[in-house]
N, C-alpha and C. Protein backbone atom coordinates (compact mmCIF):
# COMPACT_ATOMS: atom_id res chain seq x y z
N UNK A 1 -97.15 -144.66 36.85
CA UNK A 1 -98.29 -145.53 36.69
C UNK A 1 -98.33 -146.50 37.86
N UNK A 2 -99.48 -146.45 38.40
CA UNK A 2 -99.70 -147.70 39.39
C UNK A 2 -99.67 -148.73 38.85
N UNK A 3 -98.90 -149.87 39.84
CA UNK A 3 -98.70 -151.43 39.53
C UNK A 3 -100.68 -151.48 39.68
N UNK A 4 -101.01 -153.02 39.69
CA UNK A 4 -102.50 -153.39 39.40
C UNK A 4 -102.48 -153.62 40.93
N UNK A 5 -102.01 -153.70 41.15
CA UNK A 5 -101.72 -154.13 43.32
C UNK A 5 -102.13 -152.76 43.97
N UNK A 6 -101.47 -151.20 43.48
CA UNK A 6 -101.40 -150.17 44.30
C UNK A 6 -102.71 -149.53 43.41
N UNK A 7 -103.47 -150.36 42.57
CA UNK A 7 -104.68 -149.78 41.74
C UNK A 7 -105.61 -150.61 42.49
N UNK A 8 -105.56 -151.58 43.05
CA UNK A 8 -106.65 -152.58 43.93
C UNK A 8 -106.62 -151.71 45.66
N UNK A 9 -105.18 -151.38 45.78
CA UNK A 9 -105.35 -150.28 47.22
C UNK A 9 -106.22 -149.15 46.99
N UNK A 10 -105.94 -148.61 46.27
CA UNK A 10 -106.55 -147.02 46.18
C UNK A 10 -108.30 -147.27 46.05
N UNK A 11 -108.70 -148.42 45.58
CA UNK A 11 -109.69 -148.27 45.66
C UNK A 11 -110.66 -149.72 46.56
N UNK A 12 -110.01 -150.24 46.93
CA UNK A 12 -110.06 -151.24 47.95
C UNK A 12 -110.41 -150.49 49.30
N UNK A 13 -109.34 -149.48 49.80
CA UNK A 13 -109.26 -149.37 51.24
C UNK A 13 -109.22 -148.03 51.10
N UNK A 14 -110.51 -147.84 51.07
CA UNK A 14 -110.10 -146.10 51.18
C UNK A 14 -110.00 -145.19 52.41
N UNK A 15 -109.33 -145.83 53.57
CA UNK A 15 -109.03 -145.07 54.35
C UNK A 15 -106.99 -145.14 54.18
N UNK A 16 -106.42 -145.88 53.31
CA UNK A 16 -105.22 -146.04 52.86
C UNK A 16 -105.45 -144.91 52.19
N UNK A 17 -105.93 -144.88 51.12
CA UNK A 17 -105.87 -144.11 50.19
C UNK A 17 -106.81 -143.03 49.93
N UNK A 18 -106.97 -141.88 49.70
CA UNK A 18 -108.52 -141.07 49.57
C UNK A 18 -109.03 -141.36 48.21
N UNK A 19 -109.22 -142.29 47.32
CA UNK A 19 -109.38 -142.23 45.97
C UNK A 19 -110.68 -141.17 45.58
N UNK A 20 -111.72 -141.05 46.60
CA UNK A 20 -112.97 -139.97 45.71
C UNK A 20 -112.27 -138.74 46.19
N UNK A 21 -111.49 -138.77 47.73
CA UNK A 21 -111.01 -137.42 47.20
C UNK A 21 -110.22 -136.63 46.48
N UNK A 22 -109.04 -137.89 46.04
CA UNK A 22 -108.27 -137.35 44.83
C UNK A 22 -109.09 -137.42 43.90
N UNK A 23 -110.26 -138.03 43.16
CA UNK A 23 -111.02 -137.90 41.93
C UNK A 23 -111.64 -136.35 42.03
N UNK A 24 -111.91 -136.49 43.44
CA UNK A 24 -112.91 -134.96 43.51
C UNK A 24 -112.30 -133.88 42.94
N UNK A 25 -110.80 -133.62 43.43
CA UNK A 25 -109.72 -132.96 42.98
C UNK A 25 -109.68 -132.58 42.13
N UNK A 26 -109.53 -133.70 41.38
CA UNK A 26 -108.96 -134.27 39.96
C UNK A 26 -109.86 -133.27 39.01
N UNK A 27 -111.10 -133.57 39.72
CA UNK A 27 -112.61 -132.87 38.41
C UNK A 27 -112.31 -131.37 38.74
N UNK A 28 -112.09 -131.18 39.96
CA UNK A 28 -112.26 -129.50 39.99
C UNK A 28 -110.87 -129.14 39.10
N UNK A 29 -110.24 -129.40 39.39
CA UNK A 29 -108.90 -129.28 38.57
C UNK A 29 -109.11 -129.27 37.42
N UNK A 30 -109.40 -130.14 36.46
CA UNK A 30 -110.07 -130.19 35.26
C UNK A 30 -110.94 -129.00 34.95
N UNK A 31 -111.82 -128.88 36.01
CA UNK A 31 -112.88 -127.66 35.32
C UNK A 31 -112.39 -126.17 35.54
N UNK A 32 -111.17 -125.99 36.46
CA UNK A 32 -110.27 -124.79 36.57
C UNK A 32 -109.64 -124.61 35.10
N UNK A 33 -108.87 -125.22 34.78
CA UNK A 33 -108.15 -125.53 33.50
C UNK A 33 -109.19 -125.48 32.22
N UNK A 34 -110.69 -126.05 32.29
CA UNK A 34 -110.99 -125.41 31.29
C UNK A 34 -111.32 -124.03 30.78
N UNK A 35 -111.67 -123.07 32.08
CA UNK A 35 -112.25 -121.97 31.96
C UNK A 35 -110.79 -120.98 31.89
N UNK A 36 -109.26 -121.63 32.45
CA UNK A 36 -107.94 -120.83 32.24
C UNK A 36 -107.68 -120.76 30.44
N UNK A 37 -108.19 -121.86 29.62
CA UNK A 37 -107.72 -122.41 28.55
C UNK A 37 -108.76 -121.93 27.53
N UNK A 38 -110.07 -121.46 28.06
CA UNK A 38 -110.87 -120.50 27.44
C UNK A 38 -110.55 -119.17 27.33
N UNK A 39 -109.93 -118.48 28.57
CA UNK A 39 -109.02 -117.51 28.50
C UNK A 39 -108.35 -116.52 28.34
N UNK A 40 -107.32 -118.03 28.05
CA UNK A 40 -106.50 -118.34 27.11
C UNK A 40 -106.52 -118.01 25.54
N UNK A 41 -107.50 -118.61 25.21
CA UNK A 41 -107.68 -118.80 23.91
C UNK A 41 -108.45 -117.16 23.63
N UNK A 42 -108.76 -116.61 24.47
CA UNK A 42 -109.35 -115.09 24.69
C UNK A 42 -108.16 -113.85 24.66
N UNK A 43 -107.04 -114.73 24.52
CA UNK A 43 -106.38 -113.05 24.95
C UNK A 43 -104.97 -113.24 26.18
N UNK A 44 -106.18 -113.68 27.27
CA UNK A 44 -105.70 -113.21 28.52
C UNK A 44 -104.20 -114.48 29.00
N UNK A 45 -103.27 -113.48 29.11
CA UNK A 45 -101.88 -113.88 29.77
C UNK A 45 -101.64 -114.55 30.85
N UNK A 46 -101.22 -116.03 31.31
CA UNK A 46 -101.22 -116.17 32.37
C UNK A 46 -99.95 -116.46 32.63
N UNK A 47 -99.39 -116.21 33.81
CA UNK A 47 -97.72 -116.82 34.50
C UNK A 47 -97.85 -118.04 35.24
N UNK A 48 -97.18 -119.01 34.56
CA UNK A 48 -96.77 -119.94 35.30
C UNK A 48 -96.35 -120.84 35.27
N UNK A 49 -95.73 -120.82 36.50
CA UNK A 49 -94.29 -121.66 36.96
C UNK A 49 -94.54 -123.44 37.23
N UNK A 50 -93.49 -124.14 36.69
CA UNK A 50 -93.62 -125.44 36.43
C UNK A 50 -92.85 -125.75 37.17
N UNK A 51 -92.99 -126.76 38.66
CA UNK A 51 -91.37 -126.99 39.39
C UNK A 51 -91.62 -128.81 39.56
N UNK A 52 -90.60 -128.66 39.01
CA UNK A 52 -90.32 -130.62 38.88
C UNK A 52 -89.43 -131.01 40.19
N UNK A 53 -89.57 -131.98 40.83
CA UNK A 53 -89.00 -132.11 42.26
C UNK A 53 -88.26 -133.52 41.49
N UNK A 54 -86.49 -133.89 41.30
CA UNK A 54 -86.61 -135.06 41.28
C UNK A 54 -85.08 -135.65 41.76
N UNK A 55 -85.06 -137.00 41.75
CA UNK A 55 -83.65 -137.56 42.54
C UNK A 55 -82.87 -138.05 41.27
N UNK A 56 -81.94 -137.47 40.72
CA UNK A 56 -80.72 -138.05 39.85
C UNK A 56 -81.35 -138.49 38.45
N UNK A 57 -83.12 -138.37 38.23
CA UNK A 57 -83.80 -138.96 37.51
C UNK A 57 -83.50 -138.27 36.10
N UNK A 58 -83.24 -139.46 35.10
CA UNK A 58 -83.11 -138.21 33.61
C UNK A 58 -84.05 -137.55 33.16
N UNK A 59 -83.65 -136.28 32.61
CA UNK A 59 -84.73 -135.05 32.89
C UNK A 59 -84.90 -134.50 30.76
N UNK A 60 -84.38 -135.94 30.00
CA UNK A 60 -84.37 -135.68 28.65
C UNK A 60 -86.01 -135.23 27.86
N UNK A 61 -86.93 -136.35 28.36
CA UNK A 61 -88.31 -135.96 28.56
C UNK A 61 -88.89 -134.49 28.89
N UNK A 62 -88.08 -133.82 28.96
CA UNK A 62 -88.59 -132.41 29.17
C UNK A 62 -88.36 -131.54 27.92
N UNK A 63 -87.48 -132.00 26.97
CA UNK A 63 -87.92 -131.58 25.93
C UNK A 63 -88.94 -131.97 25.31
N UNK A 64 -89.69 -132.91 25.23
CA UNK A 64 -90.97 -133.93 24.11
C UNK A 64 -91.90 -133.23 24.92
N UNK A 65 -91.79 -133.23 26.59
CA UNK A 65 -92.98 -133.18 27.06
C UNK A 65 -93.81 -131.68 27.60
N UNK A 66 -93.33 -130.73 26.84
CA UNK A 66 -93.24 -129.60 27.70
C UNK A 66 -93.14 -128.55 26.75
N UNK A 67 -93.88 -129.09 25.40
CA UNK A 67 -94.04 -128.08 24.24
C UNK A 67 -95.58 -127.24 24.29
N UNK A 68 -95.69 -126.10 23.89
CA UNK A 68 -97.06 -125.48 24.53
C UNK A 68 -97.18 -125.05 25.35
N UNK A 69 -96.10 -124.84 25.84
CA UNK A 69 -96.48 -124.20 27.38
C UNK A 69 -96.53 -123.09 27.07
N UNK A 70 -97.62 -122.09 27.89
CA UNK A 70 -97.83 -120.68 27.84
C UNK A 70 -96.34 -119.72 27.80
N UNK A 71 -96.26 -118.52 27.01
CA UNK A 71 -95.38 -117.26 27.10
C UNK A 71 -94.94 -117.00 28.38
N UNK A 72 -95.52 -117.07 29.39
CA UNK A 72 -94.72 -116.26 30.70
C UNK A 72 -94.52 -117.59 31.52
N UNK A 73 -94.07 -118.68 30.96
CA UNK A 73 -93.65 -119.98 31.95
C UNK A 73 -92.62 -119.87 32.38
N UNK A 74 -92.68 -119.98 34.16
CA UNK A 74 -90.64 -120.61 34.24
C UNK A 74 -90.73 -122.10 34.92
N UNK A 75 -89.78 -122.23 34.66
CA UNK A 75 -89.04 -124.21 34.84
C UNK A 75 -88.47 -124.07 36.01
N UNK A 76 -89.10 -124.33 37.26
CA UNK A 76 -88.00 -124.34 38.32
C UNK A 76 -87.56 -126.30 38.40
N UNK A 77 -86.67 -126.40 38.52
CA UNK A 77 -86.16 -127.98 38.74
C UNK A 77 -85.10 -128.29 40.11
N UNK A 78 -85.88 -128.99 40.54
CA UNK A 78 -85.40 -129.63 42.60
C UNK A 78 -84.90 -130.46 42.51
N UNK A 79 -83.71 -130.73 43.11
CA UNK A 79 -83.00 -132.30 43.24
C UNK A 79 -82.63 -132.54 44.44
């Protein structure tokens, strides 16, 4: 979560930060995911791989957070 400081950058100075083009992103992303999750809900199988990049960070949250995931998922994890 952004502090209220690095939430006044992103959209303060947007040559710091791209904020419409991460939003732009953000929507197409969203509208990919709905038509995978339609599918989905159709039948159709998808693979894929989840890779968490992290430093020494506790990784207990991956049980709570990571229920639902599709049949052909793998967990790659980076440290």
């Amino acid at each position: 979560q952004a502090s209220p400081f690095q939430q006044h950058l992103m959209v303060a100075v947007p040559s710091a930060w791209p904020f419409k083009k991460a939003m732009d992103q953000v929507r197409a992303a969203q509208e990919l995911s709905a038509g995978a999750f339609q599918r989905v809900n159709e039948g159709f199988n998808y693979r894929v791989d989840l890779v968490i990049a992290h430093c020494r960070e506790d990784l207990t949250w991956l049980s709570t957070k990571l229920q639902g995931v599709p049949r052909l998922t793998t967990l790659l994890i980076y440290e």
